[in-house]
PDB file of N, CA and C in Angstrom:
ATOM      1  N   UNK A   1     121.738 111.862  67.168  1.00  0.00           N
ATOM      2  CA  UNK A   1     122.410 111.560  65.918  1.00  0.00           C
ATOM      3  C   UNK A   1     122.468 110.041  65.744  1.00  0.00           C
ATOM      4  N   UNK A   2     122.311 109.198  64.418  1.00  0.00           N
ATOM      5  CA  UNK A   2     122.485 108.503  63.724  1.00  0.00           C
ATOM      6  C   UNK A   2     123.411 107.639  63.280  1.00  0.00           C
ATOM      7  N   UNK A   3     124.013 106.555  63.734  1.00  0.00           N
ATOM      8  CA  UNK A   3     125.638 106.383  63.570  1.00  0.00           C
ATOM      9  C   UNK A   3     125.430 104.521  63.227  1.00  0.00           C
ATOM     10  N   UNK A   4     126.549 104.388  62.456  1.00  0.00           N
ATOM     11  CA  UNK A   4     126.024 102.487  62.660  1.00  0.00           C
ATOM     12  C   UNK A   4     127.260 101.788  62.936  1.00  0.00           C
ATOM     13  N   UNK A   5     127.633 100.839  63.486  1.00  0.00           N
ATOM     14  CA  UNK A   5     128.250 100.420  63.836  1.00  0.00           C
ATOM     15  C   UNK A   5     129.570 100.471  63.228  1.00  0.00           C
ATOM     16  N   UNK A   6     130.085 100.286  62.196  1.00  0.00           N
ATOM     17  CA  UNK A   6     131.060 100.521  62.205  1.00  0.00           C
ATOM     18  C   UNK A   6     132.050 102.514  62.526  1.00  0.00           C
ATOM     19  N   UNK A   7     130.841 103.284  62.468  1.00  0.00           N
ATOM     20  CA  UNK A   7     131.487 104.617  62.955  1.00  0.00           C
ATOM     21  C   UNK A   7     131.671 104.764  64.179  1.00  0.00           C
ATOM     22  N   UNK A   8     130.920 103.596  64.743  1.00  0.00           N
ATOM     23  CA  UNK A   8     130.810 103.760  66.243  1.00  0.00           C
ATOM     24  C   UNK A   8     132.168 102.734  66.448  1.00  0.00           C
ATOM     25  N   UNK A   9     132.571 101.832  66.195  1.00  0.00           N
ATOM     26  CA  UNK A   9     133.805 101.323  66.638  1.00  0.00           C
ATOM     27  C   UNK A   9     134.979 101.837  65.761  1.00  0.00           C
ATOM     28  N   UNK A  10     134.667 102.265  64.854  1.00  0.00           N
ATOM     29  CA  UNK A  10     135.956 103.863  64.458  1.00  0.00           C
ATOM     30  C   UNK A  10     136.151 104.727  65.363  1.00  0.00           C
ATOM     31  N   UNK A  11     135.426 105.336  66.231  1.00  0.00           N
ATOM     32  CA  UNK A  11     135.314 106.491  67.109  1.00  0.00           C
ATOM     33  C   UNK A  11     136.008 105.612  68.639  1.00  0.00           C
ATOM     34  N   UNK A  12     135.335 104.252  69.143  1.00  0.00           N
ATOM     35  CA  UNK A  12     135.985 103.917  70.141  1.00  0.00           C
ATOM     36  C   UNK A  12     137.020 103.630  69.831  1.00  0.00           C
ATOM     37  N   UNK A  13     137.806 103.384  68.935  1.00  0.00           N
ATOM     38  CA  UNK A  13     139.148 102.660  68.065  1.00  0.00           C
ATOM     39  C   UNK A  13     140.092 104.332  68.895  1.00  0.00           C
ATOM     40  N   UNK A  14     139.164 105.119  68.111  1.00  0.00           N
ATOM     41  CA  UNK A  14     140.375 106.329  68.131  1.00  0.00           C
ATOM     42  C   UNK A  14     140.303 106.828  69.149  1.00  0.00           C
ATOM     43  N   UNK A  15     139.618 107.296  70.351  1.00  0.00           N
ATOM     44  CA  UNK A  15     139.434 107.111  72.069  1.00  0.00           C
ATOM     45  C   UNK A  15     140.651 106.197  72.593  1.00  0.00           C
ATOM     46  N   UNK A  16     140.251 105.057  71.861  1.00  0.00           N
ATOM     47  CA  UNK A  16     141.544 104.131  73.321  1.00  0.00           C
ATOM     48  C   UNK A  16     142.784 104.801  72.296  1.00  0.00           C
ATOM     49  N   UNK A  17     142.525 104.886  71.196  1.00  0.00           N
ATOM     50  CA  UNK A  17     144.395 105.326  71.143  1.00  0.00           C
ATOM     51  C   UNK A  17     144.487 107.003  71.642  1.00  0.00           C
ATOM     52  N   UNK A  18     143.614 107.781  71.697  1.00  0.00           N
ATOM     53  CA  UNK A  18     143.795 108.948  72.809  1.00  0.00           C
ATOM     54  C   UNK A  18     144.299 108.581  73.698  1.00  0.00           C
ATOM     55  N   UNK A  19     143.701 107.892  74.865  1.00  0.00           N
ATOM     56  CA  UNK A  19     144.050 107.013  75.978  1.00  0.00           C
ATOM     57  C   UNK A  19     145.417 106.857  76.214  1.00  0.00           C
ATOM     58  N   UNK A  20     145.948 105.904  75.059  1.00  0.00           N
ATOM     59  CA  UNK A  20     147.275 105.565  74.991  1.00  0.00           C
ATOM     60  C   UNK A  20     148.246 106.654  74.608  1.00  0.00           C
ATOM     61  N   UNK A  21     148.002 107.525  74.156  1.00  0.00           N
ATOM     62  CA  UNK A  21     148.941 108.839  73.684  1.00  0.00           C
ATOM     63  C   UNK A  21     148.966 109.254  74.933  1.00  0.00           C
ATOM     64  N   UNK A  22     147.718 109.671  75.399  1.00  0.00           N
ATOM     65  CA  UNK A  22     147.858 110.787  76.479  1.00  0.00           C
ATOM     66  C   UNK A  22     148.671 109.718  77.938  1.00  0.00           C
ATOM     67  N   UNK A  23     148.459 108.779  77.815  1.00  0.00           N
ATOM     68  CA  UNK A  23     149.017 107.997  79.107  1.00  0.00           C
ATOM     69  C   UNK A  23     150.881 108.206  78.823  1.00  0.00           C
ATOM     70  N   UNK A  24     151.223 107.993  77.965  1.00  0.00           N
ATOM     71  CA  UNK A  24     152.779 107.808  77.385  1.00  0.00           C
ATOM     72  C   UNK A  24     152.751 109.495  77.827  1.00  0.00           C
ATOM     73  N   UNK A  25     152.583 110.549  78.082  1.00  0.00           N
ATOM     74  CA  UNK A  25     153.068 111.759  78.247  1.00  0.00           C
ATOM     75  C   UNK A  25     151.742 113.029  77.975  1.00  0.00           C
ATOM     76  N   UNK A  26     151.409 113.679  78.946  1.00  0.00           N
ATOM     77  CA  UNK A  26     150.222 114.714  79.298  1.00  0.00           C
ATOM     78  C   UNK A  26     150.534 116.005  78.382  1.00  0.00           C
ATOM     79  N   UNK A  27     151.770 116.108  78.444  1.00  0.00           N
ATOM     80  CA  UNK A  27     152.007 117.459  77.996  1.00  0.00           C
ATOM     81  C   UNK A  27     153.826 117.201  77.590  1.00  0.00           C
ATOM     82  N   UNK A  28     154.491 117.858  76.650  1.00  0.00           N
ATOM     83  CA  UNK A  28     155.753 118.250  76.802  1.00  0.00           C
ATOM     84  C   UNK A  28     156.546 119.414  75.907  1.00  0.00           C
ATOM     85  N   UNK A  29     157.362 119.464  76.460  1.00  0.00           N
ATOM     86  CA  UNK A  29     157.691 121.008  75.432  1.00  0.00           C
ATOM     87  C   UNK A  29     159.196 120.781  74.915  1.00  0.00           C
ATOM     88  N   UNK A  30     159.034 121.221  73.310  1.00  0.00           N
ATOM     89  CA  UNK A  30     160.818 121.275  72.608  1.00  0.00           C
ATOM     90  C   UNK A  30     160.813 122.885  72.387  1.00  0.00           C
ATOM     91  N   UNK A  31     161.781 123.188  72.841  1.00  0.00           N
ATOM     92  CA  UNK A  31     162.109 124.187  72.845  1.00  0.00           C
ATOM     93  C   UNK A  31     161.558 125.514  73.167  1.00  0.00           C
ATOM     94  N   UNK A  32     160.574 126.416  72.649  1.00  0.00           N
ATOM     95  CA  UNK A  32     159.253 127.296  72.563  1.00  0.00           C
ATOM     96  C   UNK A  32     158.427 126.569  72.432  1.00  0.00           C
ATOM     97  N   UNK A  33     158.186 125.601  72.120  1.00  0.00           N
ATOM     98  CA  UNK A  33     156.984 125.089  71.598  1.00  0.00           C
ATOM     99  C   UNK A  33     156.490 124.246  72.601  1.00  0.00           C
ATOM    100  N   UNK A  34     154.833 123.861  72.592  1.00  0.00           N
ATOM    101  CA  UNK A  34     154.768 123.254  73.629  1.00  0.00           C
ATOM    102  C   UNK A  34     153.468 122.401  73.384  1.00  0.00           C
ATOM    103  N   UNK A  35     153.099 121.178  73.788  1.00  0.00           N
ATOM    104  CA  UNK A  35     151.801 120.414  73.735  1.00  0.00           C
ATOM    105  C   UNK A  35     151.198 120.374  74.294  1.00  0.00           C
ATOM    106  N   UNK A  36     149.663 120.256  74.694  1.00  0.00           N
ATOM    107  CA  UNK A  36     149.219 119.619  75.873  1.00  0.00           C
ATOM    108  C   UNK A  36     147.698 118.822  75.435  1.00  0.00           C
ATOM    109  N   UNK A  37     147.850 117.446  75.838  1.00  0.00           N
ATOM    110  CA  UNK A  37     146.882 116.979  75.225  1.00  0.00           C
ATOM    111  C   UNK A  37     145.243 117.185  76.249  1.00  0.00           C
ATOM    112  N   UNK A  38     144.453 115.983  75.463  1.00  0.00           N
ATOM    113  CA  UNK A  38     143.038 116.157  76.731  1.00  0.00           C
ATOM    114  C   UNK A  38     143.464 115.868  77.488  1.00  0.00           C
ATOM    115  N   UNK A  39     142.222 116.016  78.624  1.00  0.00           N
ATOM    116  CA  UNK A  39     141.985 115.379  79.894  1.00  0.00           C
ATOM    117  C   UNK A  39     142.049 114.352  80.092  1.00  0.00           C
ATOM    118  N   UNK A  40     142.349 113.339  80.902  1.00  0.00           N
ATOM    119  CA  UNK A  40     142.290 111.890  80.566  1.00  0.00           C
ATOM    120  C   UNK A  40     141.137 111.837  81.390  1.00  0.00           C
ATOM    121  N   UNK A  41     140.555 112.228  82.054  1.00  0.00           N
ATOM    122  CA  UNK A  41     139.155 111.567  82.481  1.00  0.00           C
ATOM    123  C   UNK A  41     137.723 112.403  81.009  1.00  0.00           C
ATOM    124  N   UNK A  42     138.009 113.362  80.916  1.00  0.00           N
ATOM    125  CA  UNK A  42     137.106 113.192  79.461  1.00  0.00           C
ATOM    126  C   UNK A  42     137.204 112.082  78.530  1.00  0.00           C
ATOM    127  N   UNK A  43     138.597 111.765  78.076  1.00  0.00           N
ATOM    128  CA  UNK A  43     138.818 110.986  77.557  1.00  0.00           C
ATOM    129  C   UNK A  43     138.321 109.836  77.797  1.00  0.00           C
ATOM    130  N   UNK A  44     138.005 109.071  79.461  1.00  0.00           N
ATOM    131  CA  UNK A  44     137.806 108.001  79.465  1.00  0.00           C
ATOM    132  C   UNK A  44     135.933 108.375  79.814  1.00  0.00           C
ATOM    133  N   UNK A  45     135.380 109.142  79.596  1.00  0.00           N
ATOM    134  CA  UNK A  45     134.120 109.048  79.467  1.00  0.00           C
ATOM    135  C   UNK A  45     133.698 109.202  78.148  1.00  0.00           C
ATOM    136  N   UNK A  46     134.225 109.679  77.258  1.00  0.00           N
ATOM    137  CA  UNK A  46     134.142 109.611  75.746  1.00  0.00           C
ATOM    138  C   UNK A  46     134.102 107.818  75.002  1.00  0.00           C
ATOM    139  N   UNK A  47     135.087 107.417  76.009  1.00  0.00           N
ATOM    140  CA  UNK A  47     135.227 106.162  76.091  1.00  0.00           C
ATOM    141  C   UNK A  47     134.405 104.921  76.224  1.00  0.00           C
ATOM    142  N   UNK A  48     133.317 105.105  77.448  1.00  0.00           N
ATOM    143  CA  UNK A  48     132.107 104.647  78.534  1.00  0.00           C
ATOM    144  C   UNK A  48     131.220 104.692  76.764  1.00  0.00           C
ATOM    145  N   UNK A  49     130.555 106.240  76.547  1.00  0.00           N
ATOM    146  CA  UNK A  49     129.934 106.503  75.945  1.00  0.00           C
ATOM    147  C   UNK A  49     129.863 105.472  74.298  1.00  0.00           C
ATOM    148  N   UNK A  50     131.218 105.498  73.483  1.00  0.00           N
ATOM    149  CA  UNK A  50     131.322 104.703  72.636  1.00  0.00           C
ATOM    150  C   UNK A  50     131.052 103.084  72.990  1.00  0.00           C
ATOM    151  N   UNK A  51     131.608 102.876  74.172  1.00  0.00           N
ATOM    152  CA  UNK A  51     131.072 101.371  74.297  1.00  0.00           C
ATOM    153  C   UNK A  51     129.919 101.118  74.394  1.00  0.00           C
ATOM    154  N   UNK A  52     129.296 101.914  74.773  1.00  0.00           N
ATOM    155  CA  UNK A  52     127.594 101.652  74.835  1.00  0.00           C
ATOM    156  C   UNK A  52     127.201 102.083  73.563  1.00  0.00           C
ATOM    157  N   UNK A  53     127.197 102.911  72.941  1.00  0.00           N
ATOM    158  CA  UNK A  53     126.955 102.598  71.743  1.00  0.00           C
ATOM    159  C   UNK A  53     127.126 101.697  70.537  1.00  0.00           C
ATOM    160  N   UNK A  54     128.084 101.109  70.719  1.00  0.00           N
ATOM    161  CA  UNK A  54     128.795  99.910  70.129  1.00  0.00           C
ATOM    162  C   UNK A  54     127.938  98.518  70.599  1.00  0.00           C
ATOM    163  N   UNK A  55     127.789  98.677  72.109  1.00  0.00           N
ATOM    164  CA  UNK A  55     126.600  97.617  72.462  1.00  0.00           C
ATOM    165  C   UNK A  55     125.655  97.806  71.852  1.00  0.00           C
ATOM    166  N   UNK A  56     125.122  98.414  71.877  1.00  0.00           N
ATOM    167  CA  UNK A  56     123.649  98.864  71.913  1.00  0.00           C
ATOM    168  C   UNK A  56     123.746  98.681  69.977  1.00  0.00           C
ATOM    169  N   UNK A  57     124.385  98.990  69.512  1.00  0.00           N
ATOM    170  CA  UNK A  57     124.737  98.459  67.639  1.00  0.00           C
ATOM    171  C   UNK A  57     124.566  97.197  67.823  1.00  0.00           C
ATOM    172  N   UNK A  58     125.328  96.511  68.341  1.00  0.00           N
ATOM    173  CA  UNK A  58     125.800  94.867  68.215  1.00  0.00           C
ATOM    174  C   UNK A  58     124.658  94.072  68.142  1.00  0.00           C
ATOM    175  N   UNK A  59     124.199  94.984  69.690  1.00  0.00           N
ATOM    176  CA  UNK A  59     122.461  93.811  69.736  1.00  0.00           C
ATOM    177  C   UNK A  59     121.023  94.515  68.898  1.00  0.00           C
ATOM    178  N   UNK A  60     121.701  95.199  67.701  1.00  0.00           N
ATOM    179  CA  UNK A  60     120.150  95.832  67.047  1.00  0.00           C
ATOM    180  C   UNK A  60     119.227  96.628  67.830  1.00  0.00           C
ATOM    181  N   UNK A  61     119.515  97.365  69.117  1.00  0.00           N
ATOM    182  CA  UNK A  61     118.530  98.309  69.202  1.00  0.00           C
ATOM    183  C   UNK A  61     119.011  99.231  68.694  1.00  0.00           C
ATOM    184  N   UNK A  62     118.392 100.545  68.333  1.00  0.00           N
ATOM    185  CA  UNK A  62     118.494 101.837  68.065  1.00  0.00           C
ATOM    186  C   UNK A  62     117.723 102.775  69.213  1.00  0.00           C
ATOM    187  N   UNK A  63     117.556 102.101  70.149  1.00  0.00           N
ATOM    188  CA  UNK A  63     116.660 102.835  71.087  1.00  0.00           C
ATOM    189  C   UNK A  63     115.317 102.736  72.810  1.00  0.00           C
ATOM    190  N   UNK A  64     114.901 103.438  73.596  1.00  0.00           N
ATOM    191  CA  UNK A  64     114.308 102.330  74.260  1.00  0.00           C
ATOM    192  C   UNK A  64     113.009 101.789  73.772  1.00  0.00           C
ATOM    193  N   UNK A  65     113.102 100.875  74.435  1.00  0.00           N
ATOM    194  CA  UNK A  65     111.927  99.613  73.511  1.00  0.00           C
ATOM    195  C   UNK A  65     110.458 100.012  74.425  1.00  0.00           C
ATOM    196  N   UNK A  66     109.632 100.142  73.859  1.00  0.00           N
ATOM    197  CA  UNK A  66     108.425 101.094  74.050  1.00  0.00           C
ATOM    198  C   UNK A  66     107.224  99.759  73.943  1.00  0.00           C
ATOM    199  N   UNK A  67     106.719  99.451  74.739  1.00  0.00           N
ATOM    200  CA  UNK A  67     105.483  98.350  75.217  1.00  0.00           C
ATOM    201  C   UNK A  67     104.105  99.034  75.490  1.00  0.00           C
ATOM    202  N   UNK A  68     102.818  98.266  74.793  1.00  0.00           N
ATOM    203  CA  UNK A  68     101.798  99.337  74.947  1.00  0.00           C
ATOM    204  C   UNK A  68     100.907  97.967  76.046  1.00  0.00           C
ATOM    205  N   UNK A  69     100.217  98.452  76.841  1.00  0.00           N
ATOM    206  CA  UNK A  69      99.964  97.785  77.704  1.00  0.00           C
ATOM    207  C   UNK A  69      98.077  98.002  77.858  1.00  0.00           C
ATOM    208  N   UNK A  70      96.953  97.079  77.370  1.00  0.00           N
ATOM    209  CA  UNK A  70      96.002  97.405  77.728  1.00  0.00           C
ATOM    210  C   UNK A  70      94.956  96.368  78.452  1.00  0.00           C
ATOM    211  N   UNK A  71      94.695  97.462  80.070  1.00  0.00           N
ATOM    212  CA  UNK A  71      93.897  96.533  81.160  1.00  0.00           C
ATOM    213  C   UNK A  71      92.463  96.053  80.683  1.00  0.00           C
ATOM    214  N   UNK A  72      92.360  94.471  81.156  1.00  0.00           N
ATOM    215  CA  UNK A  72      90.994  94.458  80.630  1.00  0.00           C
ATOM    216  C   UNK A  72      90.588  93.651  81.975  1.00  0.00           C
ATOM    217  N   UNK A  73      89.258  93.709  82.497  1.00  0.00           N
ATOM    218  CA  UNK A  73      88.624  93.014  83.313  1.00  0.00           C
ATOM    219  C   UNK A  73      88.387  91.698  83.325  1.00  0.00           C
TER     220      UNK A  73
END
C-alpha cells in the first residue's frame, strides 16, 4: 500500500499516543463494565514500522533502489 508522508506521521502520531494511554493503565473496570486495551509490545512494533516509513518518506524513496550492472571485457 501507498501512503505519503503526512498519513504516515498521522498514524505514528496516533501509535505513540496508544503507547501513552496504554502505559497510564492496561486495563480497568467501573462497575460491570470493563476495558482492556492492546498489547503494548504490538503496539510498540506498530511503532518501529511507522518510523521507518516516515524515514523512508522523508528521504524520497518509495522503495529498494534497483542497479543494472553490465560486465564488459
Amino acid at each position: 500500500m501507498a501512503w505519503d508522508l503526512t498519513t504516515a506521521k498521522s498514524h505514528l502520531n496516533a501509535w505513540l499516543t496508544a503507547e501513552l494511554q496504554v502505559s497510564s493503565g492496561q486495563s480497568y473496570t467501573i462497575g460491570s463494565r470493563s476495558l482492556t486495551r492492546a498489547n503494548l509490545s504490538e503496539i510498540s512494533e506498530r511503532i518501529k514500522f511507522w518510523q521507518n516509513e516516515v524515514k523512508k518518506l522523508s528521504n524520497g524513496r518509495r522503495g529498494a533502489r534497483v542497479m543494472r550492472v553490465v560486465p564488459r571485457d
